[in-house]
PDB file of N, CA and C in Angstrom:
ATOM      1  N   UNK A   1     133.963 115.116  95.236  1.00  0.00           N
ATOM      2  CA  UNK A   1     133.788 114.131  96.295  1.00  0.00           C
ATOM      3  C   UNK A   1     134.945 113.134  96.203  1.00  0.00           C
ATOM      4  N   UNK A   2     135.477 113.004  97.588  1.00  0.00           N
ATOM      5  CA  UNK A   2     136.551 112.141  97.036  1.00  0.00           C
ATOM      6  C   UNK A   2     136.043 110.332  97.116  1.00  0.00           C
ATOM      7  N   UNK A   3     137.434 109.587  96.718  1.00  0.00           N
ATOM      8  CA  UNK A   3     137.044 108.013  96.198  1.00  0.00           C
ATOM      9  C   UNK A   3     136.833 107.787  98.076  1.00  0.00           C
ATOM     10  N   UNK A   4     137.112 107.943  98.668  1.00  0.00           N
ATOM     11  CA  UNK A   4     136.287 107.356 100.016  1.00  0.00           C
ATOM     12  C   UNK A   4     134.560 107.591 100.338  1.00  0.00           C
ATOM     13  N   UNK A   5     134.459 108.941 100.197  1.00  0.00           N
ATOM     14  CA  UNK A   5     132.932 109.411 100.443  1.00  0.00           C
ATOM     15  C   UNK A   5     132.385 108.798  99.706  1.00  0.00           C
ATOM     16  N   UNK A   6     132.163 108.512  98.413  1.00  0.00           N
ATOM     17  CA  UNK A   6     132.149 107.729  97.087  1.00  0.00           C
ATOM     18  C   UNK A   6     131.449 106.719  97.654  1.00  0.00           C
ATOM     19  N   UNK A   7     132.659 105.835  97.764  1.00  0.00           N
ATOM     20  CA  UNK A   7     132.638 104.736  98.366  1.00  0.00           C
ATOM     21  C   UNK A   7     131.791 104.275  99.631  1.00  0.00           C
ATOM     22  N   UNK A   8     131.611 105.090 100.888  1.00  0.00           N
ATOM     23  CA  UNK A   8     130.488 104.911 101.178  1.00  0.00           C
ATOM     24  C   UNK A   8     129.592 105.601 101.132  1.00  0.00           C
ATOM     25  N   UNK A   9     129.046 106.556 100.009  1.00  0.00           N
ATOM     26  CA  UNK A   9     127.744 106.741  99.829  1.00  0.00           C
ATOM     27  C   UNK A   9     127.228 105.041  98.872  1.00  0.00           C
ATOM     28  N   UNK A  10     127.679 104.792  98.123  1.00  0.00           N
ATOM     29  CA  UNK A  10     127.308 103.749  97.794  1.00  0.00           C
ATOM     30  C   UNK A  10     127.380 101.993  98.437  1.00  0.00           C
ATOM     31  N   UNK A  11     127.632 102.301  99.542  1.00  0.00           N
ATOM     32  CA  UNK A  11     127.607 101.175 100.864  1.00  0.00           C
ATOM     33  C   UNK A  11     126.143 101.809 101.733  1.00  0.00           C
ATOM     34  N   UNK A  12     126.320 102.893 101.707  1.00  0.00           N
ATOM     35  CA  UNK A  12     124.762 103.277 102.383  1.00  0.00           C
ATOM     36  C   UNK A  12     123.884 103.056 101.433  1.00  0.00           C
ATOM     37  N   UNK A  13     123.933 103.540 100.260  1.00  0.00           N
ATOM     38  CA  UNK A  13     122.754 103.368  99.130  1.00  0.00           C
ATOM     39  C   UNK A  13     122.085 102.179  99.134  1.00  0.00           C
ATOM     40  N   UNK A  14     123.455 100.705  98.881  1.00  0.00           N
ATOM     41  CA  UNK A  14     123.353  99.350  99.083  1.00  0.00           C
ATOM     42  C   UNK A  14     122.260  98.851 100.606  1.00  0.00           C
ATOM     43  N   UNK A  15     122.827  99.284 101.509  1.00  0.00           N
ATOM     44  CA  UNK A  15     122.482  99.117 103.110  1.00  0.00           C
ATOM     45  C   UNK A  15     120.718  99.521 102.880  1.00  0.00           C
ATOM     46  N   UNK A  16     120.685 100.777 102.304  1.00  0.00           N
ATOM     47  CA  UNK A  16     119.837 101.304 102.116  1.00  0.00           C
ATOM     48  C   UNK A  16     118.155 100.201 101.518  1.00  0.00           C
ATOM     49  N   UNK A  17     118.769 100.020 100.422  1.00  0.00           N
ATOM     50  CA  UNK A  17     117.968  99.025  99.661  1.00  0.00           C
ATOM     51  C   UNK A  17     117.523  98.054  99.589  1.00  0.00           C
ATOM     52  N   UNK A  18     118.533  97.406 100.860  1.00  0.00           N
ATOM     53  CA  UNK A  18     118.493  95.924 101.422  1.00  0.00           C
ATOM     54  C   UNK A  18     117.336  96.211 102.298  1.00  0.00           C
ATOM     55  N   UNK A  19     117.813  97.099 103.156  1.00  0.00           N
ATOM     56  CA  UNK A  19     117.265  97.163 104.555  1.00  0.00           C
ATOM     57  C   UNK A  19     115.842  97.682 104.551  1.00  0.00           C
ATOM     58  N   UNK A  20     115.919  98.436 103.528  1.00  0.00           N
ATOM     59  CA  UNK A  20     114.331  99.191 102.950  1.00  0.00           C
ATOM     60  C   UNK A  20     113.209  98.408 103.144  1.00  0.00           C
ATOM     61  N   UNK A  21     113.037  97.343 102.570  1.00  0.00           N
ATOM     62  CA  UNK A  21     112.554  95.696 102.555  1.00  0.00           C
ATOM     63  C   UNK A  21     112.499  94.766 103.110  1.00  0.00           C
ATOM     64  N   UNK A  22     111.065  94.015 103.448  1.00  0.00           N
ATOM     65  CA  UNK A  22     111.509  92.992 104.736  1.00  0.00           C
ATOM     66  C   UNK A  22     111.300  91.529 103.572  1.00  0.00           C
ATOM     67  N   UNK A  23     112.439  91.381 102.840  1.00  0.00           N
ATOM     68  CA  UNK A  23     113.219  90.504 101.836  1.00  0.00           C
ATOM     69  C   UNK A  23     114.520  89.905 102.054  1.00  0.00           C
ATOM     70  N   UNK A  24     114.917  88.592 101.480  1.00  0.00           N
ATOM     71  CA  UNK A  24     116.237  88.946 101.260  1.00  0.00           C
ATOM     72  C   UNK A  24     116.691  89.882 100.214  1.00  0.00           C
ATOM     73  N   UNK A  25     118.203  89.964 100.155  1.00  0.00           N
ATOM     74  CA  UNK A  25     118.822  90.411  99.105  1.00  0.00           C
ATOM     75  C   UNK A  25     118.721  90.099  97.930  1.00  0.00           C
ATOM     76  N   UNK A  26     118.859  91.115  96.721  1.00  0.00           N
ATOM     77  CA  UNK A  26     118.684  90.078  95.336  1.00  0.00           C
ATOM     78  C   UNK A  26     119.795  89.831  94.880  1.00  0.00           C
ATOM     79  N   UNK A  27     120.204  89.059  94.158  1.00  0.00           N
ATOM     80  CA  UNK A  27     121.331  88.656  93.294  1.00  0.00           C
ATOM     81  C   UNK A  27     121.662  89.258  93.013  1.00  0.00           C
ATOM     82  N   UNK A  28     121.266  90.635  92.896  1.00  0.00           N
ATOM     83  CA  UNK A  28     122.374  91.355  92.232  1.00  0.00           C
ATOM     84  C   UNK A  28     122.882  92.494  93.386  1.00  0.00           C
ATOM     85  N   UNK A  29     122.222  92.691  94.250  1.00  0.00           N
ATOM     86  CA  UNK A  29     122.802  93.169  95.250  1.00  0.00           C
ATOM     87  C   UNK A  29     123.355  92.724  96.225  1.00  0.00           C
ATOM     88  N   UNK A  30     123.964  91.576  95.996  1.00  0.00           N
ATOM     89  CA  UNK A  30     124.752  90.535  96.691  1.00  0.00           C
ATOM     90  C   UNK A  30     126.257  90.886  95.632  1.00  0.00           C
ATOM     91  N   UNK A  31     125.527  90.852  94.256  1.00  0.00           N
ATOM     92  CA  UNK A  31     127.154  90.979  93.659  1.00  0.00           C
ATOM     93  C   UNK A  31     127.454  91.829  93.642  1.00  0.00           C
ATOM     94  N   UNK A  32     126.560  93.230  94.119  1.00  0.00           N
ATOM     95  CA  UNK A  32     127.063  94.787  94.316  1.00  0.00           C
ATOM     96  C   UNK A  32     127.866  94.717  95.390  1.00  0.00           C
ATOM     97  N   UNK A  33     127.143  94.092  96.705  1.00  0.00           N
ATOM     98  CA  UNK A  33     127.984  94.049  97.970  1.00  0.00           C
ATOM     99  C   UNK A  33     129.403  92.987  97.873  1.00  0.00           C
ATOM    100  N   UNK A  34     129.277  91.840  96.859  1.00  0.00           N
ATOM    101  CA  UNK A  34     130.811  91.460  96.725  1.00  0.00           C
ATOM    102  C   UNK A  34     132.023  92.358  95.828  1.00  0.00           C
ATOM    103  N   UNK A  35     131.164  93.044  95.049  1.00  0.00           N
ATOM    104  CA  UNK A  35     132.284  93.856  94.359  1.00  0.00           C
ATOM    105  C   UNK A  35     132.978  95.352  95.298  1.00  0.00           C
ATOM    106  N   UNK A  36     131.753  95.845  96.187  1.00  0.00           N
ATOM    107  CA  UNK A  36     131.948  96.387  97.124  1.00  0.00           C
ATOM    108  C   UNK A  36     133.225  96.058  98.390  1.00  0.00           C
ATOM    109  N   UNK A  37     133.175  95.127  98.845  1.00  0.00           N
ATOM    110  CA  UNK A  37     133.897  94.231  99.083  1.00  0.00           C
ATOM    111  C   UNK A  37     135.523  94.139  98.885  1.00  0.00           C
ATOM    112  N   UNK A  38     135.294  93.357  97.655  1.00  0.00           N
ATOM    113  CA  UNK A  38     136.788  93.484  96.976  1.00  0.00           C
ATOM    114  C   UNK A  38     137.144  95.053  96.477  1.00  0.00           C
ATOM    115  N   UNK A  39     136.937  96.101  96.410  1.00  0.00           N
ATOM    116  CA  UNK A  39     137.090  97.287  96.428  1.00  0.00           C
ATOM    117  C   UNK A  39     137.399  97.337  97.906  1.00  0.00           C
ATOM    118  N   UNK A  40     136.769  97.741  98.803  1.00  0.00           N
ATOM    119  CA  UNK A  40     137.251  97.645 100.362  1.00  0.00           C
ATOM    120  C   UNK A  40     138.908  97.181 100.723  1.00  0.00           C
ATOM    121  N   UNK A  41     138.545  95.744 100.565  1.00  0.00           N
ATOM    122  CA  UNK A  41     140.140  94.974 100.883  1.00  0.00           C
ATOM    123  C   UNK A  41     140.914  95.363  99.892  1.00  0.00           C
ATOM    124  N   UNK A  42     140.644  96.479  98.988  1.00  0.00           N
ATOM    125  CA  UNK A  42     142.301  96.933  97.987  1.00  0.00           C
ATOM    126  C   UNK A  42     142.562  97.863  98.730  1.00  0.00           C
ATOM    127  N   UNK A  43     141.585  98.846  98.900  1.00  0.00           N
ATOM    128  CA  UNK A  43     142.004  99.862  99.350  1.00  0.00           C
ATOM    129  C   UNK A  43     142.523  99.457 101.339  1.00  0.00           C
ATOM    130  N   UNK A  44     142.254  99.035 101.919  1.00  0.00           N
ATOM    131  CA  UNK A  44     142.718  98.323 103.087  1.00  0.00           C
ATOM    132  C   UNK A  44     144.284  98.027 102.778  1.00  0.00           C
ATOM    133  N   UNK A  45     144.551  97.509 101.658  1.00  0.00           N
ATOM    134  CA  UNK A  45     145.427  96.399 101.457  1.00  0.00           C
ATOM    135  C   UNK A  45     146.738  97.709 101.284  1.00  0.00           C
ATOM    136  N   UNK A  46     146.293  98.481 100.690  1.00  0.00           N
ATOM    137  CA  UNK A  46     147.100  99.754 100.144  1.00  0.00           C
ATOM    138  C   UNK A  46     147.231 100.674 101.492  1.00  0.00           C
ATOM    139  N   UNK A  47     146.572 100.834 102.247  1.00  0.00           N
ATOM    140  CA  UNK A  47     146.523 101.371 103.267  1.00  0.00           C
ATOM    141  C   UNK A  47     147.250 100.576 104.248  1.00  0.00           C
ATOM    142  N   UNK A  48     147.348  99.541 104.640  1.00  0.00           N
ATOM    143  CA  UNK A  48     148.076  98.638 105.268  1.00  0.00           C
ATOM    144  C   UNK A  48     149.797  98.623 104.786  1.00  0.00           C
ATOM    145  N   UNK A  49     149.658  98.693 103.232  1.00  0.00           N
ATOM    146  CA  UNK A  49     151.103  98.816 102.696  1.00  0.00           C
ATOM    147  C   UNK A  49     152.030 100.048 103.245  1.00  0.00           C
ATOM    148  N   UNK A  50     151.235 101.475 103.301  1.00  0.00           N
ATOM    149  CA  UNK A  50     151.568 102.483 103.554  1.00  0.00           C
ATOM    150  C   UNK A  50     151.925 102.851 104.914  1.00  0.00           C
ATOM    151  N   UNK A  51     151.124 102.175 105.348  1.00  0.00           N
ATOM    152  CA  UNK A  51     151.606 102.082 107.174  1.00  0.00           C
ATOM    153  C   UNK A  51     152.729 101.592 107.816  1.00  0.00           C
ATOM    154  N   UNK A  52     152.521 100.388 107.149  1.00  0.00           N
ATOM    155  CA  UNK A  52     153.808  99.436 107.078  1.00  0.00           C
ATOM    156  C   UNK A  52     155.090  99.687 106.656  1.00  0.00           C
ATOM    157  N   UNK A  53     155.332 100.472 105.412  1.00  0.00           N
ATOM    158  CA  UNK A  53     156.516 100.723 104.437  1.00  0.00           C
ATOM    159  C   UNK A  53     156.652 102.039 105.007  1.00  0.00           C
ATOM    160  N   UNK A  54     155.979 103.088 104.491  1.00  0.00           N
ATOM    161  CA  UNK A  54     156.121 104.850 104.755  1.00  0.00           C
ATOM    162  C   UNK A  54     156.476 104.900 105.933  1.00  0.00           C
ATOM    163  N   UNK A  55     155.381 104.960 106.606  1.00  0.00           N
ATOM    164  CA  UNK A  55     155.380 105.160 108.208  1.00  0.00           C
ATOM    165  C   UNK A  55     156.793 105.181 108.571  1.00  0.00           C
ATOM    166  N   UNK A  56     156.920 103.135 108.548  1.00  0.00           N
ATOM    167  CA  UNK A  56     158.267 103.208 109.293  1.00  0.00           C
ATOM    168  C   UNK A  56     159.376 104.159 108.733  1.00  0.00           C
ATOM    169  N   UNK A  57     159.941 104.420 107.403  1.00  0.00           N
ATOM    170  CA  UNK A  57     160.505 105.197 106.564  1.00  0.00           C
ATOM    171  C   UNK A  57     160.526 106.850 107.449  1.00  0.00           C
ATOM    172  N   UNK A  58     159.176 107.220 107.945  1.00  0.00           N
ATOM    173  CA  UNK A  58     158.960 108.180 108.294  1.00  0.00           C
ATOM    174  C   UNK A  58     159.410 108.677 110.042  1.00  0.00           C
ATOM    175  N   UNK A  59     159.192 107.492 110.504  1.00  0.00           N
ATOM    176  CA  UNK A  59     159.423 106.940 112.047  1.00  0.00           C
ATOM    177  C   UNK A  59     160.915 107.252 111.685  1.00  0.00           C
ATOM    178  N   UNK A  60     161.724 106.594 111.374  1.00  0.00           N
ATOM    179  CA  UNK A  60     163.282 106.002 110.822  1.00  0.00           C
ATOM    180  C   UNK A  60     163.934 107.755 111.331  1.00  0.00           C
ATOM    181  N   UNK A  61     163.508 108.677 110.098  1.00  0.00           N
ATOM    182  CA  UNK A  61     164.002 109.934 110.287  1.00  0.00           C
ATOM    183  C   UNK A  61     163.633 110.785 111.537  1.00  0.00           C
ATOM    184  N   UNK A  62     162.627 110.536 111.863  1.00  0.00           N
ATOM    185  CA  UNK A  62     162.053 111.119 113.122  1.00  0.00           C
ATOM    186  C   UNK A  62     162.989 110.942 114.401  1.00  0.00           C
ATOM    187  N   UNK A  63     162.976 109.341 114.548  1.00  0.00           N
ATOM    188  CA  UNK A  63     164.450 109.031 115.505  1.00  0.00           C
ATOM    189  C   UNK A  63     165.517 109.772 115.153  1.00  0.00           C
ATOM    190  N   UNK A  64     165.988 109.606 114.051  1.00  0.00           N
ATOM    191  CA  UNK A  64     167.570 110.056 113.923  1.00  0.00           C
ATOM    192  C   UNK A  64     167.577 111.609 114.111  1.00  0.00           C
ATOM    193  N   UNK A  65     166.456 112.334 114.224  1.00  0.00           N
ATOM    194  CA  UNK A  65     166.127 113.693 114.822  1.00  0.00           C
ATOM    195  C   UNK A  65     165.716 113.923 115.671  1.00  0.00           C
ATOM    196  N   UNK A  66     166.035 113.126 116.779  1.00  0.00           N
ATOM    197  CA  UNK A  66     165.492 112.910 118.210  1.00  0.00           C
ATOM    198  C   UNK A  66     164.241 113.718 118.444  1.00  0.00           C
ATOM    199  N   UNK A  67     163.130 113.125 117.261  1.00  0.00           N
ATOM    200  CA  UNK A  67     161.415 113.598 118.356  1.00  0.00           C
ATOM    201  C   UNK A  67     160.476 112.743 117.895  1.00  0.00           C
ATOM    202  N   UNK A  68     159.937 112.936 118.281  1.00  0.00           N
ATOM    203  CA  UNK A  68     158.524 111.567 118.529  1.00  0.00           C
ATOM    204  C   UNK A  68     158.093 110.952 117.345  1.00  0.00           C
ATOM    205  N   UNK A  69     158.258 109.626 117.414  1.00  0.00           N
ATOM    206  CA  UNK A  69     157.775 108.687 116.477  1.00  0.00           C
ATOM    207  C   UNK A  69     156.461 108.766 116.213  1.00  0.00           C
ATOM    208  N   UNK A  70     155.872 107.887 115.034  1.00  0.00           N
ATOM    209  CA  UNK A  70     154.214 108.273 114.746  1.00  0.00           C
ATOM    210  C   UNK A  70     154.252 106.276 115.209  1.00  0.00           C
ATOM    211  N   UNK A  71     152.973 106.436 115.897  1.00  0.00           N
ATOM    212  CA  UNK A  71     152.427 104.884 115.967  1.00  0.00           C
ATOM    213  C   UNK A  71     151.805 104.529 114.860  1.00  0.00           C
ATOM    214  N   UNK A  72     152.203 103.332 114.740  1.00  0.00           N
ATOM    215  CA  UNK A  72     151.914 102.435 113.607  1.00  0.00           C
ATOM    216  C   UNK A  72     151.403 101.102 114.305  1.00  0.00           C
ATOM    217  N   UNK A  73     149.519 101.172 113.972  1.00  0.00           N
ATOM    218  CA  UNK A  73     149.024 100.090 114.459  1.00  0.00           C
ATOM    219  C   UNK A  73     148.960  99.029 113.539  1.00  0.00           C
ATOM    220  N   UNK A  74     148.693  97.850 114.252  1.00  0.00           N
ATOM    221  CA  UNK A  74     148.416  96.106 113.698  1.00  0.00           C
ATOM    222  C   UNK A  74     147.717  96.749 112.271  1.00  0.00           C
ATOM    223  N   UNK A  75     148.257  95.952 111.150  1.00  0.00           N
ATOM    224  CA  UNK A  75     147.519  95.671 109.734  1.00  0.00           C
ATOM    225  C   UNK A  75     146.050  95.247 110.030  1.00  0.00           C
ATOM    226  N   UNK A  76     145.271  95.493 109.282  1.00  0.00           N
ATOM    227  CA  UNK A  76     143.733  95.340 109.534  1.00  0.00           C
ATOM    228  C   UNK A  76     143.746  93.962 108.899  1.00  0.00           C
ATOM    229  N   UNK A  77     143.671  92.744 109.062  1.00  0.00           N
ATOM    230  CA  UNK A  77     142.961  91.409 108.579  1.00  0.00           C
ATOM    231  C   UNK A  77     141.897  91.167 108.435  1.00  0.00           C
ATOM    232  N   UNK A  78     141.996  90.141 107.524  1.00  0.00           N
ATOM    233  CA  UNK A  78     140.568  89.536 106.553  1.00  0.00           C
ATOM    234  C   UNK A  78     140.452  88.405 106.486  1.00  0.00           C
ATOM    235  N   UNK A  79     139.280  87.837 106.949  1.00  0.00           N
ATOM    236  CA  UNK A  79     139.145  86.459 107.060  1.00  0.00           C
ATOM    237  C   UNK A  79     138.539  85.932 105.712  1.00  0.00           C
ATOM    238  N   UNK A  80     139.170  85.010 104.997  1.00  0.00           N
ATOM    239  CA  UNK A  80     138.601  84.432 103.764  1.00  0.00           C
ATOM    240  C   UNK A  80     137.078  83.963 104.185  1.00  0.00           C
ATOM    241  N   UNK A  81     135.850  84.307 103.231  1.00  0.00           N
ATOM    242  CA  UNK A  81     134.766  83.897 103.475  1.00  0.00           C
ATOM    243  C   UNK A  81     134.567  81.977 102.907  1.00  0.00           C
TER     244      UNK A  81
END
């Protein structure tokens, strides 16, 4: 299984457990969902790098071989909580 599926089977699991319950969240599944979280925005952050750096790198040669560039959309942002 790779580190994405991973990753959200255990965002559903979380979702799961919350939602199971007509509770709030417990403390500790608050710090599951913040560590969740900061896992998210690395991998975002790395993914954003790659778009940004490669891509264009990749775009670059594509021109100078006259055929179609790859689009490279807006970086995904994060609003500080």
């Amino acid at each position: 299984m790779s580190a994405e599926a991973r990753f959200g089977e255990r965002l559903r699991s979380l979702f799961g457990s919350i939602d199971g319950v007509n509770a709030s969240p417990t403390k500790a599944q608050v710090q599951y969902f913040d560590e969740l979280e900061k896992e998210y925005k690395s991998g975002m952050a790395e993914a954003n790098q790659y778009l940004g750096q490669t891509v264009k790198e990749i775009n670059n040669e594509l021109i100078k071989n006259q055929v179609p560039s790859l689009f490279i959309p807006d970086p995904i942002k994060f609003e500080e909580k």
